[in-house]
C-alpha atoms as a PDB file:
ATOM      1  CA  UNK A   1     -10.758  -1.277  10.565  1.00  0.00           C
ATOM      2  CA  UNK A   2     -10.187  -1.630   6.162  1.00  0.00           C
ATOM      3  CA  UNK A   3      -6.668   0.214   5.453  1.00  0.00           C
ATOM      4  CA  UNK A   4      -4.438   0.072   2.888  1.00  0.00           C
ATOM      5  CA  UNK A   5      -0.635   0.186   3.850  1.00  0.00           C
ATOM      6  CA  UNK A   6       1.468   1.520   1.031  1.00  0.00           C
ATOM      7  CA  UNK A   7       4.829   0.538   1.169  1.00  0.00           C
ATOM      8  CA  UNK A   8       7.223   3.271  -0.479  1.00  0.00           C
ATOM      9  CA  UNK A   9      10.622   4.567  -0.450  1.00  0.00           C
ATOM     10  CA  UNK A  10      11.869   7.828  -2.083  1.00  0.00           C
ATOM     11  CA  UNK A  11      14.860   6.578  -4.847  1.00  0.00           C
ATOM     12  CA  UNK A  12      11.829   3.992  -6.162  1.00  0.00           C
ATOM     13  CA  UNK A  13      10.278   5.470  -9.379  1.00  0.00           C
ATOM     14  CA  UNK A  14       7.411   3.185  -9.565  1.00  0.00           C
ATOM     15  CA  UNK A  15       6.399   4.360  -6.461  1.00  0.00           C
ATOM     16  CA  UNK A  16       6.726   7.627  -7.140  1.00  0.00           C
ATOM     17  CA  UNK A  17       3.922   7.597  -9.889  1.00  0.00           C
ATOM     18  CA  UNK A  18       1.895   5.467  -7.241  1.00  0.00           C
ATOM     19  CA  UNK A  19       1.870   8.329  -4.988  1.00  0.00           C
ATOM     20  CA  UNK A  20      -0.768  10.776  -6.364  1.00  0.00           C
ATOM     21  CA  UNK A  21      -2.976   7.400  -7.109  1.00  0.00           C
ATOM     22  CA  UNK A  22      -2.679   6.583  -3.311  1.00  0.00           C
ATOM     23  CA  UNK A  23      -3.166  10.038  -2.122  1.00  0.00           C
ATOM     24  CA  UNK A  24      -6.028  10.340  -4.410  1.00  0.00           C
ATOM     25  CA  UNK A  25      -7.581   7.419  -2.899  1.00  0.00           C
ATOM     26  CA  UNK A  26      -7.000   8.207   0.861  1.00  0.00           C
ATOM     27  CA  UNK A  27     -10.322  10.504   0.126  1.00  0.00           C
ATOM     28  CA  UNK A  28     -12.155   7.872  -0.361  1.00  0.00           C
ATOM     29  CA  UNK A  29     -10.368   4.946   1.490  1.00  0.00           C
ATOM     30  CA  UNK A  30      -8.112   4.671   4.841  1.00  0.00           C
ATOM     31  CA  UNK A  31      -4.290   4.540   3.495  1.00  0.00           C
ATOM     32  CA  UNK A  32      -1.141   4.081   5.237  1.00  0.00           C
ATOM     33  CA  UNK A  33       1.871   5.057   4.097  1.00  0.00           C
ATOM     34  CA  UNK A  34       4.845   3.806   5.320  1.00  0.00           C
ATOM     35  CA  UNK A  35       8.437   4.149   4.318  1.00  0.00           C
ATOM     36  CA  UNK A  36      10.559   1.202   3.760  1.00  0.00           C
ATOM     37  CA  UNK A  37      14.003   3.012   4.840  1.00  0.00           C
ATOM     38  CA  UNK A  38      12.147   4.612   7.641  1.00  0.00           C
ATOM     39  CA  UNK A  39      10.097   1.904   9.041  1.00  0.00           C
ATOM     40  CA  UNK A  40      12.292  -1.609   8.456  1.00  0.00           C
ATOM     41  CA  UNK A  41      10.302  -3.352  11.074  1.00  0.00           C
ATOM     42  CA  UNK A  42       7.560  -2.815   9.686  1.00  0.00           C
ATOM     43  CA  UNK A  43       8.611  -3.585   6.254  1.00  0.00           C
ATOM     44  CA  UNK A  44       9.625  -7.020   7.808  1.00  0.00           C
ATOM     45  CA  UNK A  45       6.769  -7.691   9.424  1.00  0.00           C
ATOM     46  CA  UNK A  46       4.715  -8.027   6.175  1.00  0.00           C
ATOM     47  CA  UNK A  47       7.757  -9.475   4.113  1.00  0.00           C
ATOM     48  CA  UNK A  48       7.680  -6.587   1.999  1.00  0.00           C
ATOM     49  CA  UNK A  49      10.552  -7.497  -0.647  1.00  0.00           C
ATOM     50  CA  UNK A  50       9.459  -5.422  -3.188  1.00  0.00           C
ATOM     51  CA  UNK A  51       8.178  -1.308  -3.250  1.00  0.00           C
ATOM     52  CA  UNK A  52       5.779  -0.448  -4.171  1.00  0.00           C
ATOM     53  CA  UNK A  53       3.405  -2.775  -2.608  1.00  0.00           C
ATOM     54  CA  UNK A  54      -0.135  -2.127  -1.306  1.00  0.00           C
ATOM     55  CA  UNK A  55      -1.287  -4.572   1.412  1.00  0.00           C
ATOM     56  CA  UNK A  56      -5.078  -4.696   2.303  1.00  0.00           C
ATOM     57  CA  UNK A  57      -5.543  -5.232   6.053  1.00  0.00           C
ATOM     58  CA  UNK A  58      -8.602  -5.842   8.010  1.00  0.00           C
ATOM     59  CA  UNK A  59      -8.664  -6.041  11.510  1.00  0.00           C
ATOM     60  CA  UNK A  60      -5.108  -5.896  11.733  1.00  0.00           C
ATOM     61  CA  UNK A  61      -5.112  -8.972   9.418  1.00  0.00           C
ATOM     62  CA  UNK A  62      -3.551  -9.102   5.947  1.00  0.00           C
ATOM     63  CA  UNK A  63      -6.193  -9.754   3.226  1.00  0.00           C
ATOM     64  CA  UNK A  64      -4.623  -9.325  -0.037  1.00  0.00           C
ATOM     65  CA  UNK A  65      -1.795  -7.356  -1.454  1.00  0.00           C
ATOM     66  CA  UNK A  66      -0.855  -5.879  -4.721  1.00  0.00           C
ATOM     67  CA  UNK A  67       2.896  -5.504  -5.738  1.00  0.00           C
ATOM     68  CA  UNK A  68       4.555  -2.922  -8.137  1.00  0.00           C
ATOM     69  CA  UNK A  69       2.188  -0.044 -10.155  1.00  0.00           C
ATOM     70  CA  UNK A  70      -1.564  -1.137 -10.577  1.00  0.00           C
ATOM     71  CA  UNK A  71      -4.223   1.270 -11.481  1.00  0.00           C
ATOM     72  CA  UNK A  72      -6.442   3.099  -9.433  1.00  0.00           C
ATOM     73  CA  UNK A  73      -9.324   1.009  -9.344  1.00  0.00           C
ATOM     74  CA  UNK A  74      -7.260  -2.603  -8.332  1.00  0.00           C
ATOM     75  CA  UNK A  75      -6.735  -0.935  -5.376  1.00  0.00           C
ATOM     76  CA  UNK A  76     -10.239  -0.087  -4.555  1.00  0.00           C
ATOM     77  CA  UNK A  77     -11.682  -3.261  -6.042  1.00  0.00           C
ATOM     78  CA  UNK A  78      -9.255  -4.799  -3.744  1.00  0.00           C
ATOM     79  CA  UNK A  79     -10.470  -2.787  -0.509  1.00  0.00           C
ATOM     80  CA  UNK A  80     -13.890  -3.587  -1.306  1.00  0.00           C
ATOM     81  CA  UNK A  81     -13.768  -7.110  -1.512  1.00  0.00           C
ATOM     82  CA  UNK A  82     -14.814  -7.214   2.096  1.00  0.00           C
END
Protein backbone atom coordinates (compact mmCIF):
# COMPACT_ATOMS: atom_id res chain seq x y z
CA UNK A 1 0.00 0.00 0.00
CA UNK A 2 1.40 3.99 -1.40
CA UNK A 3 1.09 6.36 1.85
CA UNK A 4 2.52 9.33 2.71
CA UNK A 5 3.56 9.76 6.47
CA UNK A 6 3.64 13.38 7.48
CA UNK A 7 5.69 14.04 10.24
CA UNK A 8 4.36 17.17 12.34
CA UNK A 9 4.36 18.67 15.65
CA UNK A 10 2.14 21.58 16.87
CA UNK A 11 4.89 24.61 18.05
CA UNK A 12 6.46 23.96 14.21
CA UNK A 13 5.20 26.78 11.89
CA UNK A 14 6.32 25.28 8.74
CA UNK A 15 4.27 22.56 9.42
CA UNK A 16 1.54 24.32 10.23
CA UNK A 17 1.13 25.83 6.63
CA UNK A 18 1.84 22.13 5.42
CA UNK A 19 -1.24 21.04 7.03
CA UNK A 20 -4.13 22.18 4.75
CA UNK A 21 -1.67 21.04 1.68
CA UNK A 22 -1.58 17.50 3.30
CA UNK A 23 -5.15 17.39 4.21
CA UNK A 24 -5.97 18.58 0.84
CA UNK A 25 -4.14 15.79 -0.62
CA UNK A 26 -5.41 12.89 1.63
CA UNK A 27 -8.53 13.19 -1.02
CA UNK A 28 -6.67 12.18 -3.48
CA UNK A 29 -3.74 10.19 -1.87
CA UNK A 30 -3.37 7.86 1.43
CA UNK A 31 -1.64 10.27 4.19
CA UNK A 32 -0.46 9.60 7.56
CA UNK A 33 -0.07 11.92 9.97
CA UNK A 34 1.88 11.40 12.77
CA UNK A 35 3.02 13.58 15.60
CA UNK A 36 6.58 13.83 16.50
CA UNK A 37 5.91 14.58 20.41
CA UNK A 38 3.24 11.99 20.33
CA UNK A 39 4.71 9.21 18.45
CA UNK A 40 8.81 9.33 19.27
CA UNK A 41 9.19 5.79 18.17
CA UNK A 42 8.01 6.29 15.33
CA UNK A 43 9.77 9.44 14.64
CA UNK A 44 12.96 7.29 15.33
CA UNK A 45 12.25 4.71 13.32
CA UNK A 46 12.48 6.81 10.10
CA UNK A 47 15.29 9.18 11.56
CA UNK A 48 13.04 11.96 11.33
CA UNK A 49 15.41 14.96 12.54
CA UNK A 50 13.64 17.52 11.04
CA UNK A 51 9.44 18.48 10.90
CA UNK A 52 7.99 18.78 8.63
CA UNK A 53 8.98 15.87 6.62
CA UNK A 54 6.88 13.76 4.21
CA UNK A 55 8.17 10.18 3.72
CA UNK A 56 6.78 8.11 0.73
CA UNK A 57 6.35 4.45 1.74
CA UNK A 58 5.44 1.52 -0.29
CA UNK A 59 4.90 -1.68 1.05
CA UNK A 60 5.97 -0.67 4.30
CA UNK A 61 9.25 0.41 2.58
CA UNK A 62 10.61 3.96 2.49
CA UNK A 63 10.83 5.30 -1.11
CA UNK A 64 11.64 8.86 -0.97
CA UNK A 65 11.11 11.67 1.41
CA UNK A 66 10.75 15.36 1.25
CA UNK A 67 11.92 17.61 4.21
CA UNK A 68 10.62 21.12 5.31
CA UNK A 69 7.56 23.06 3.11
CA UNK A 70 7.33 21.85 -0.62
CA UNK A 71 4.38 22.55 -2.73
CA UNK A 72 1.51 20.59 -3.38
CA UNK A 73 2.40 18.90 -6.39
CA UNK A 74 6.22 17.52 -5.05
CA UNK A 75 4.29 15.60 -2.96
CA UNK A 76 2.12 13.99 -5.49
CA UNK A 77 4.82 13.82 -8.15
CA UNK A 78 6.61 12.08 -5.45
CA UNK A 79 3.70 9.45 -4.69
CA UNK A 80 3.39 8.78 -8.21
CA UNK A 81 6.70 7.88 -9.06
CA UNK A 82 5.70 4.30 -8.51
Amino acid sequence: MKQLVYFTAPWCGPCRQLGPIMEDLSSQVIVKKVDVDSNPDLAQKYGIRNVPTVVFTSGGVEIARKVGLNPKQAYLDMYNQQ
